[in-house]
C-alpha atoms as a PDB file:
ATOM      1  CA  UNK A   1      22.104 186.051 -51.688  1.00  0.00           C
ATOM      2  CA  UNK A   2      24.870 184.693 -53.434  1.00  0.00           C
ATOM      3  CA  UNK A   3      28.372 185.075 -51.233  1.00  0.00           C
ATOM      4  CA  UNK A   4      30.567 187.060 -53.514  1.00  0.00           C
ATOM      5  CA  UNK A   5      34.161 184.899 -53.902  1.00  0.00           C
ATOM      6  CA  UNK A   6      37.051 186.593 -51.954  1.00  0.00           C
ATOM      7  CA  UNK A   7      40.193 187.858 -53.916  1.00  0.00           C
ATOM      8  CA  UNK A   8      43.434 185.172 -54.518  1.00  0.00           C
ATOM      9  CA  UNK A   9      46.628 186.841 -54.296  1.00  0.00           C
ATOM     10  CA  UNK A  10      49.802 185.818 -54.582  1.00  0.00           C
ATOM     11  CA  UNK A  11      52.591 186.416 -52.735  1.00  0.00           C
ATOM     12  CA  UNK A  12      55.884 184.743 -52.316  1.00  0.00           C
ATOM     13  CA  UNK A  13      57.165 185.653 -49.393  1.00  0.00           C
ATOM     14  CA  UNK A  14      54.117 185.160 -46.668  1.00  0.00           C
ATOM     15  CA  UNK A  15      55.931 185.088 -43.161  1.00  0.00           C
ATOM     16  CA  UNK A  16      55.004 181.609 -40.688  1.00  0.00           C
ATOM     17  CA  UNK A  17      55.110 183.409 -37.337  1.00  0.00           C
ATOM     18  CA  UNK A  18      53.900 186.793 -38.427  1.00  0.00           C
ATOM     19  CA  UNK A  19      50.535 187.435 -37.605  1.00  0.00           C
ATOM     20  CA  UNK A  20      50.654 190.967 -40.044  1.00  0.00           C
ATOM     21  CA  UNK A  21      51.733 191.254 -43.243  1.00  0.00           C
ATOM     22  CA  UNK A  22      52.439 194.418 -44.730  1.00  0.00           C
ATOM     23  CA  UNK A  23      52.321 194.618 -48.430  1.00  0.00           C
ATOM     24  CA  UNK A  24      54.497 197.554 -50.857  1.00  0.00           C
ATOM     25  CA  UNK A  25      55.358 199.100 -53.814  1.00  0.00           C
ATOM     26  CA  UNK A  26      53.522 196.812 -56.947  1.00  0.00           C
ATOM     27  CA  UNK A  27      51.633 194.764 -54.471  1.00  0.00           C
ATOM     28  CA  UNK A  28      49.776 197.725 -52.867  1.00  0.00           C
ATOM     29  CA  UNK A  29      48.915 199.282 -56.199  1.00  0.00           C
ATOM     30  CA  UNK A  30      47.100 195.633 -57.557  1.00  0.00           C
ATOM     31  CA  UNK A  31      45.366 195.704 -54.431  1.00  0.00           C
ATOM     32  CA  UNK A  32      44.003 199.155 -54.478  1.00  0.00           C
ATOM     33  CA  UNK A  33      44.077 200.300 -57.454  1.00  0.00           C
ATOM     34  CA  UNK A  34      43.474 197.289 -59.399  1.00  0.00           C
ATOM     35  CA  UNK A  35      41.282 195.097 -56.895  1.00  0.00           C
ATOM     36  CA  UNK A  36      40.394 198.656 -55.535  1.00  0.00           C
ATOM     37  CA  UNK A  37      39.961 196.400 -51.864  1.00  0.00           C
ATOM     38  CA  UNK A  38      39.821 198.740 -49.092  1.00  0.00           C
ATOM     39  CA  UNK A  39      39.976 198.464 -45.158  1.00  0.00           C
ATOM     40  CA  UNK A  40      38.185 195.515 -43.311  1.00  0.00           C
ATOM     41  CA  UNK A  41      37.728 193.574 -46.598  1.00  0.00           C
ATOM     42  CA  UNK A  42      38.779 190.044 -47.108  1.00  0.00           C
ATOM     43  CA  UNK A  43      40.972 188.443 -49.330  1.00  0.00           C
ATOM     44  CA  UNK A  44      43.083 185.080 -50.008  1.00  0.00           C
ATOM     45  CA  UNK A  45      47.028 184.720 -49.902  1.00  0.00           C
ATOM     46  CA  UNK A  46      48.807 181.837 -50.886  1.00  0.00           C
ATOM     47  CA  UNK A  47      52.447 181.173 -52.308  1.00  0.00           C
ATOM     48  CA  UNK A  48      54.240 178.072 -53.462  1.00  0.00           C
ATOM     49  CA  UNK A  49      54.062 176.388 -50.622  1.00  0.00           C
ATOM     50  CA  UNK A  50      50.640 174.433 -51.262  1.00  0.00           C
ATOM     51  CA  UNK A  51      48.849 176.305 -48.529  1.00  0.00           C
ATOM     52  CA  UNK A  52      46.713 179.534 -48.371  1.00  0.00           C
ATOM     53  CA  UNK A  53      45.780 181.999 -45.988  1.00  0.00           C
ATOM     54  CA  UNK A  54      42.574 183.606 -45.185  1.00  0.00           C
ATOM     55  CA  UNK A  55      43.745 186.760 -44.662  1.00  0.00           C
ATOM     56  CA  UNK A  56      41.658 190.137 -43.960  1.00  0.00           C
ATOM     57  CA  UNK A  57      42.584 194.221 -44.775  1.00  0.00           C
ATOM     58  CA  UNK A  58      43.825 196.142 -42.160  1.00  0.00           C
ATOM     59  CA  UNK A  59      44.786 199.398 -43.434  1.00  0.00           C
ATOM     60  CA  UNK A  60      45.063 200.064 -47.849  1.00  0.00           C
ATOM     61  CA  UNK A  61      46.513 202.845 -48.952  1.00  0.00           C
ATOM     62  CA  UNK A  62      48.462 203.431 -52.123  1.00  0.00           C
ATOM     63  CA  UNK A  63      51.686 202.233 -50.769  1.00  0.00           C
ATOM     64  CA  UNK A  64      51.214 200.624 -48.133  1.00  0.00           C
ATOM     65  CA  UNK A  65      48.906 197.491 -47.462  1.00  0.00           C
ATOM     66  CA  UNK A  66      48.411 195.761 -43.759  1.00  0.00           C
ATOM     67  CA  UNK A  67      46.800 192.622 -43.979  1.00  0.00           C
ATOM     68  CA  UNK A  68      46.204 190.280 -41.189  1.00  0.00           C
ATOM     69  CA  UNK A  69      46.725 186.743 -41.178  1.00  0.00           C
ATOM     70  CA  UNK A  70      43.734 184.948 -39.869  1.00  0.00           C
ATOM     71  CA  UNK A  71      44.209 181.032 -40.626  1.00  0.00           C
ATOM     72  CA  UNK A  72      46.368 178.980 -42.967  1.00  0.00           C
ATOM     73  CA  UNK A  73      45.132 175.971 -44.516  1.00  0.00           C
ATOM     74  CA  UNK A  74      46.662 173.684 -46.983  1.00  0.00           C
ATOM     75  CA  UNK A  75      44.414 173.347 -50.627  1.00  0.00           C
ATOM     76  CA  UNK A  76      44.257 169.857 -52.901  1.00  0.00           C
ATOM     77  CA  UNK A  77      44.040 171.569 -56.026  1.00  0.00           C
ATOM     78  CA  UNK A  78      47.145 170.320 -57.326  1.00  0.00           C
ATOM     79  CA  UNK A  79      46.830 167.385 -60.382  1.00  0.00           C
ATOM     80  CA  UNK A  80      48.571 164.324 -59.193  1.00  0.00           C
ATOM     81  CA  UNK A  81      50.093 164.468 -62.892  1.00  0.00           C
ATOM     82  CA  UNK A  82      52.892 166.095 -63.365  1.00  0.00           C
ATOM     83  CA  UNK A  83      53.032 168.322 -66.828  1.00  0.00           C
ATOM     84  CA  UNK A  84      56.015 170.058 -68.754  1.00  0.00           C
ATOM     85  CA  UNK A  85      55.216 171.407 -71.644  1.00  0.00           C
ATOM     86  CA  UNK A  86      57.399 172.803 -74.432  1.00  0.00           C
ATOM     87  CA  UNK A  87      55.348 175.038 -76.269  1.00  0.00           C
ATOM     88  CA  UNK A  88      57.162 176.831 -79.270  1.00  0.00           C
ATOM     89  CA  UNK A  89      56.360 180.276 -79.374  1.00  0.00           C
ATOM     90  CA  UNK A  90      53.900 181.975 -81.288  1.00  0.00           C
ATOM     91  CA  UNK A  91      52.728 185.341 -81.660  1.00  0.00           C
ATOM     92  CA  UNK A  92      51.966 187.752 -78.339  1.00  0.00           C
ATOM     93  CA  UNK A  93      48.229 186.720 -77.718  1.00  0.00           C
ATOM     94  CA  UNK A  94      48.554 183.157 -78.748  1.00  0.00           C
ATOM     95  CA  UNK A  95      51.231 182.453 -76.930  1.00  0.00           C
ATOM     96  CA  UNK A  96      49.316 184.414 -73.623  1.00  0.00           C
ATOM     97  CA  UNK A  97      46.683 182.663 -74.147  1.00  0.00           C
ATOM     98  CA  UNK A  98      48.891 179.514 -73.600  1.00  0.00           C
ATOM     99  CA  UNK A  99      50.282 180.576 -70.741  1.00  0.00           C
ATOM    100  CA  UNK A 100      47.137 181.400 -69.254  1.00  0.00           C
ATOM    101  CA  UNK A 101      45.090 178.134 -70.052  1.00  0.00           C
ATOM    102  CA  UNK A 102      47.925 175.597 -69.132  1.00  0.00           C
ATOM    103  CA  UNK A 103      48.099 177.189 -66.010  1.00  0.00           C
ATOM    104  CA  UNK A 104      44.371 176.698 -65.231  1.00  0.00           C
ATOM    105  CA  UNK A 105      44.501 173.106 -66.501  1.00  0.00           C
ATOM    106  CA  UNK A 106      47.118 172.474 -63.614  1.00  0.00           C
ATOM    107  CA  UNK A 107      50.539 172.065 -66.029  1.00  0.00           C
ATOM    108  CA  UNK A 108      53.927 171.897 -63.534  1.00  0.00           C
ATOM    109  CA  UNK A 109      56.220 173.201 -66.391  1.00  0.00           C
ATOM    110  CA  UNK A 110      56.378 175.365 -69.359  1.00  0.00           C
ATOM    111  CA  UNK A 111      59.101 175.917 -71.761  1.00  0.00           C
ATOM    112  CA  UNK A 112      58.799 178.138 -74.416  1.00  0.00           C
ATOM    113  CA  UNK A 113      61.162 176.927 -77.199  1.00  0.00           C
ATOM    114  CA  UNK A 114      62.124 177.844 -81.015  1.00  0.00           C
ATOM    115  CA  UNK A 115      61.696 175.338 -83.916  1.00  0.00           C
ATOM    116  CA  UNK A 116      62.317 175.487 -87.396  1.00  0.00           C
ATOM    117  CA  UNK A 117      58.738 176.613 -88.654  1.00  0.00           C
ATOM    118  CA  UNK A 118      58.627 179.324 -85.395  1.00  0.00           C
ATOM    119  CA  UNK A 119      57.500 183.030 -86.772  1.00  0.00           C
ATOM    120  CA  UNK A 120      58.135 184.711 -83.950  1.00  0.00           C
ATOM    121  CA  UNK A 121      62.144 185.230 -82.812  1.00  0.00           C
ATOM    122  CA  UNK A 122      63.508 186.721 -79.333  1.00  0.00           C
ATOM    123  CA  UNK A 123      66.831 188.037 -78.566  1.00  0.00           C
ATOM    124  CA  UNK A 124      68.531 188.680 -75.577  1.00  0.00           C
ATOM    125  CA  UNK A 125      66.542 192.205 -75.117  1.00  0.00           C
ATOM    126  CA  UNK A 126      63.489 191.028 -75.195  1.00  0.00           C
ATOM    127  CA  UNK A 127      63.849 187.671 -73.700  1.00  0.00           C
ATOM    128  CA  UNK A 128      63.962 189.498 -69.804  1.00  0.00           C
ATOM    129  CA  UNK A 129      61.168 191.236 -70.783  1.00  0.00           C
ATOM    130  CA  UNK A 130      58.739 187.820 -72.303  1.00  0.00           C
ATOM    131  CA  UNK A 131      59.440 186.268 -69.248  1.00  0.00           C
ATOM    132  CA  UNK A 132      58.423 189.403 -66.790  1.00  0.00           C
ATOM    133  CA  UNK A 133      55.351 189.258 -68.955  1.00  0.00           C
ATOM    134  CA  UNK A 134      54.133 185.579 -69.588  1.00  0.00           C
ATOM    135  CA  UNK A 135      55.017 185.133 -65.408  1.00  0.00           C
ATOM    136  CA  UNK A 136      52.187 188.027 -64.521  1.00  0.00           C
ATOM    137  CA  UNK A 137      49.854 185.836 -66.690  1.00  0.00           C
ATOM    138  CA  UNK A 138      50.579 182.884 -64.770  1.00  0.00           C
ATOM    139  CA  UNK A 139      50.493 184.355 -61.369  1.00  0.00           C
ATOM    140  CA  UNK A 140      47.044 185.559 -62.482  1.00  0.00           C
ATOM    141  CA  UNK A 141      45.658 182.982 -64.247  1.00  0.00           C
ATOM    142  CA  UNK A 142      47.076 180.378 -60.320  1.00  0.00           C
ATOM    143  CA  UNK A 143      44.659 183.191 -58.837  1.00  0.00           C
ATOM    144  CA  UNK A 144      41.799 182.717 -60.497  1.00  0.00           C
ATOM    145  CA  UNK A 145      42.027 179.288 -60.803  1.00  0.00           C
ATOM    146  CA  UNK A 146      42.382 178.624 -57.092  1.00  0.00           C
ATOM    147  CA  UNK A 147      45.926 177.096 -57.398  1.00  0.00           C
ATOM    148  CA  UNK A 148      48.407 177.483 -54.516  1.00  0.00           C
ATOM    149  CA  UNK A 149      51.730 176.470 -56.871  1.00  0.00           C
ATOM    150  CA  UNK A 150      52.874 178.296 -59.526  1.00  0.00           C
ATOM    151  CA  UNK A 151      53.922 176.288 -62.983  1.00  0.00           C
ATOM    152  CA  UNK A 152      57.635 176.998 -63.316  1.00  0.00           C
ATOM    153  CA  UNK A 153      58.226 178.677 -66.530  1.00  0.00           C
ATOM    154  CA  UNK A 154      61.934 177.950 -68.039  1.00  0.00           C
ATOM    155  CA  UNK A 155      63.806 180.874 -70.142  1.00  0.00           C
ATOM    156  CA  UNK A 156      62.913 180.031 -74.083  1.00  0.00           C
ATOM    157  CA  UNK A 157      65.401 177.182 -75.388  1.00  0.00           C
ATOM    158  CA  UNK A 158      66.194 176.290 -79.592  1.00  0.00           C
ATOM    159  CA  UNK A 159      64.110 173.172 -80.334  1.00  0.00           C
ATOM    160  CA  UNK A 160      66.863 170.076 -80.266  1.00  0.00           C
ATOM    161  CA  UNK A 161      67.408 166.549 -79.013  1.00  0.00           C
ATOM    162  CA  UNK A 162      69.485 167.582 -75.714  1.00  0.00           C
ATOM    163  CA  UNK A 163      65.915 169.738 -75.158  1.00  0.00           C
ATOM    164  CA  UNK A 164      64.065 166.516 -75.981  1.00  0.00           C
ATOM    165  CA  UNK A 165      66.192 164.827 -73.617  1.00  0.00           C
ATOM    166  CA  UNK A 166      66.177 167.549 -70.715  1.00  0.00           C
ATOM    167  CA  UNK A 167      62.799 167.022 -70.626  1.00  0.00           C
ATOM    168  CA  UNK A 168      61.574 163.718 -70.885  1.00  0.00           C
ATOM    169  CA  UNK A 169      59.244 162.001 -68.867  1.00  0.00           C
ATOM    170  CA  UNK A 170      58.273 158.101 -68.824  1.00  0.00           C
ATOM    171  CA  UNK A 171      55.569 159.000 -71.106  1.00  0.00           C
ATOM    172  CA  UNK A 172      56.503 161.562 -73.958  1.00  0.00           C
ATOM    173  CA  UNK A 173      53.832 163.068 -76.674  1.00  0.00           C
ATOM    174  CA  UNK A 174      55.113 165.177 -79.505  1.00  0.00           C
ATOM    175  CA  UNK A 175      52.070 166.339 -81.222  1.00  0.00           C
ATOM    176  CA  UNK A 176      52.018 166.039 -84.947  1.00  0.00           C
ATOM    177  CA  UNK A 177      49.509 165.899 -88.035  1.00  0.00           C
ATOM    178  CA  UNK A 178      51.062 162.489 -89.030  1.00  0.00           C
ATOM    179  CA  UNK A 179      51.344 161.059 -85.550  1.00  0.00           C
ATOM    180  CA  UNK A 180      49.991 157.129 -85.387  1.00  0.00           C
ATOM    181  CA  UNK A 181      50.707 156.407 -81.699  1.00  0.00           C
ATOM    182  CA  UNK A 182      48.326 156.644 -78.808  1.00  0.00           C
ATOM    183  CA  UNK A 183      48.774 157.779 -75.359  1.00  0.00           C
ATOM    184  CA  UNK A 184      49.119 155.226 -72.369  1.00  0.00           C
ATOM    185  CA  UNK A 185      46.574 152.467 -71.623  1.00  0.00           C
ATOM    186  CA  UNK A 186      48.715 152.374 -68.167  1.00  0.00           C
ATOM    187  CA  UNK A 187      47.926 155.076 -65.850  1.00  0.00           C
ATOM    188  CA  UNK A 188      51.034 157.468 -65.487  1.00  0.00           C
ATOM    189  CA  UNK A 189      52.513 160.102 -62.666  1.00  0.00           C
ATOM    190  CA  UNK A 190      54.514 162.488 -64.819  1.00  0.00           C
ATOM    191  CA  UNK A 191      54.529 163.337 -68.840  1.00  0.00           C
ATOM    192  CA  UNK A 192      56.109 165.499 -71.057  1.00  0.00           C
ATOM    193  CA  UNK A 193      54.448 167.504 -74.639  1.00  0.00           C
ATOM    194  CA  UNK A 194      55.717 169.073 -77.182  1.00  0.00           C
ATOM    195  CA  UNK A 195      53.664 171.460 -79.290  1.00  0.00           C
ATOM    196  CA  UNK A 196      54.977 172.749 -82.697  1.00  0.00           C
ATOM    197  CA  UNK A 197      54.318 176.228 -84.124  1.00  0.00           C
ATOM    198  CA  UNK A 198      51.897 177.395 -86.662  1.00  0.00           C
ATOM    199  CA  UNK A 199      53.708 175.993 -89.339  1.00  0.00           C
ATOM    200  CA  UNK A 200      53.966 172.334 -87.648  1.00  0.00           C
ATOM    201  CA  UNK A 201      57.328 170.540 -87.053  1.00  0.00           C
ATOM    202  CA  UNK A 202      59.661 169.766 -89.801  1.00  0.00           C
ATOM    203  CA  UNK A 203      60.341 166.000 -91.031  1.00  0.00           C
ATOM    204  CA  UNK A 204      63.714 166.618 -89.435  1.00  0.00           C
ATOM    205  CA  UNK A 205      62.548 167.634 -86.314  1.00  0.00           C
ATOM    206  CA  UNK A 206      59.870 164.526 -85.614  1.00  0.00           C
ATOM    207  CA  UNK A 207      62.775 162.120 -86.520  1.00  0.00           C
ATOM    208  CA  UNK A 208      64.636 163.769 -83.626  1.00  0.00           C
ATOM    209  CA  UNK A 209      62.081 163.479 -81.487  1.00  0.00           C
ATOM    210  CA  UNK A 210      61.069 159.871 -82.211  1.00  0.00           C
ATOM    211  CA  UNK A 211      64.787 158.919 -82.169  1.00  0.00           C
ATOM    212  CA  UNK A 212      64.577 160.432 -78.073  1.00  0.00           C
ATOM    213  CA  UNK A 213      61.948 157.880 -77.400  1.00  0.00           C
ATOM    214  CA  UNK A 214      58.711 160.707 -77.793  1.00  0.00           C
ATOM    215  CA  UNK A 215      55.111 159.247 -79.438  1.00  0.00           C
ATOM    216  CA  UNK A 216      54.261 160.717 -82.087  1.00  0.00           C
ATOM    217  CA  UNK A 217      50.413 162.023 -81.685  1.00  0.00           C
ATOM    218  CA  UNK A 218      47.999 162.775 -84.121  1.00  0.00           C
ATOM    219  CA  UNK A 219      45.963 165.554 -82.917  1.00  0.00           C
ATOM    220  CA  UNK A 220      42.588 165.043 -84.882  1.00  0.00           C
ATOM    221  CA  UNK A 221      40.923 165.148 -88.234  1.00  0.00           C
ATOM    222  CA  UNK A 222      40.980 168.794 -87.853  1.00  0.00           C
ATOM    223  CA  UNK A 223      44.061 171.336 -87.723  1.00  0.00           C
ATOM    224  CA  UNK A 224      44.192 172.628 -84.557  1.00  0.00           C
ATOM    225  CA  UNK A 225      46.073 175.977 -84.124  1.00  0.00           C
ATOM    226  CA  UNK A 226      49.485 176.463 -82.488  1.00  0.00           C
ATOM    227  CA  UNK A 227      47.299 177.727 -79.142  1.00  0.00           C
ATOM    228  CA  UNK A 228      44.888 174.696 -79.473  1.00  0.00           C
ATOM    229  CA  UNK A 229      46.451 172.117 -79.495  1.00  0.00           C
ATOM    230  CA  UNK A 230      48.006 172.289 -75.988  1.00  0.00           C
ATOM    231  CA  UNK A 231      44.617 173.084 -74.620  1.00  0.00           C
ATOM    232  CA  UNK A 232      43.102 170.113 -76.179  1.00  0.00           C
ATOM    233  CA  UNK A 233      45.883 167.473 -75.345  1.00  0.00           C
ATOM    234  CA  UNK A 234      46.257 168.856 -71.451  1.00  0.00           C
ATOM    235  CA  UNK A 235      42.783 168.580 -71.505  1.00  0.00           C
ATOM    236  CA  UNK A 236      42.886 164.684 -72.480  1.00  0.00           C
ATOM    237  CA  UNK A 237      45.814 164.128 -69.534  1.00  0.00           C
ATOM    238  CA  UNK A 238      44.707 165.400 -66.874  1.00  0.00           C
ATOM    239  CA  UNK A 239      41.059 163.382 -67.971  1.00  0.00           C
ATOM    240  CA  UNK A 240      42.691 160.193 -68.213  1.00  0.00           C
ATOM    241  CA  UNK A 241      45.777 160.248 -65.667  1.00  0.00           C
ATOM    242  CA  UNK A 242      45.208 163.353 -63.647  1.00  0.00           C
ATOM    243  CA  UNK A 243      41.776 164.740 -61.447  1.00  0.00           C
ATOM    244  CA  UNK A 244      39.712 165.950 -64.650  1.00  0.00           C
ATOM    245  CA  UNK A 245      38.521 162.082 -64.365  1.00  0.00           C
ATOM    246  CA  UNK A 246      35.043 161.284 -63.670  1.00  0.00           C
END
């Protein structure tokens, strides 16, 4: 019979010389009522620390959850190729779905940025609220995927060339329909992409971004939505400079 796979949770704080951790509030309710795990079941905690725990129910109830700490072991599931990406926003499920995949694909960095062409707009009311939201996704998205470090996600920035700058890596890819360049025949550590919205980059804003020093890439014979392209250009990285190699 096929061994079912144990639960991944996260959880920042996970004490080194505690050998019982006791879990409240928002954390007991996923557990129970969500992962609806009960008493002597077993489960997975890691944090940002690149290790995780095998870890096993004490006592679940709906506020309180005692988990013991059994052994702590440290995971290589990280890419050796460091990703930031700087994804304009798009609408809600586009822009989860984003969130979710890059995370999966092993990106370090997200920031969510504005551009010219963008459709969707936050303000200062909302912006708290995006990031509450789009950092759930990741944290779930790192437990499925078997990751023990979160991608940092950045508050949203307005598309510019001090962004461009902020940002830049040894190898830079802005992702265009006109793009001629190519990505590195030399293998690289650490890149940066940027990924328009559904309406593409302006003519303004790929001049600014080939005056920073960014390739321009051409993403295909095809247009590939706002949500695709990231997928499909991550994808290509972590094949040819990351562990997605052969």
């Amino acid at each position: 019979m096929k061994q079912k796979r144990k639960q991944r949770f996260f959880h920042n704080s996970i004490p080194e010389k505690k050998d019982v951790l006791s879990l409240k509030g928002e954390s007991a309710h996923y557990l129970t009522r969500v992962l609806r795990l009960k008493n002597g079941q077993d489960l997975v905690l890691f944090n940002n620390s690149g290790s995780e725990w095998e870890a096993q129910i004490l006592k679940a109830t709906k506020r309180q959850v005692d988990v013991k700490l059994l052994s702590k072991k440290s995971i290589q599931s990280e890419s050796p190729l460091n990703i930031s990406l700087l994804q304009s926003i798009s609408r809600s499920q586009r822009m989860d779905f984003v969130m979710q995949k890059a995370t999966e694909l092993g990106v370090n960095k997200i920031i969510p940025m504005t551009s010219q062409n963008t459709v969707v707009r936050l303000n200062e009311s909302n912006i708290e609220n995006k990031m509450r939201h789009w950092q759930k996704i990741i944290i779930s998205a790192a437990e499925q995927s078997g990751r023990v470090k979160l991608p940092e996600i950045i508050e949203p920035q307005v598309f510019s060339k001090q962004l461009l700058n902020d940002f830049k890596s040894p190898q830079s890819y802005f992702l265009d329909t006109t793009g001629e360049d190519s990505f590195s025949s030399k293998q690289i550590s650490k890149t940066t992409l940027v990924v328009g919205p559904e309406g593409g980059f302006s003519n303004a804003e790929k001049e600014t971004a080939i005056d920073s020093g960014y390739k321009i890439i051409k993403t295909g014979p095809r247009l590939l939505r706002t949500e695709t392209a990231p997928i499909m250009a991550i994808s290509i990285l972590q094949y040819l400079y990351g562990d997605l190699a052969n």
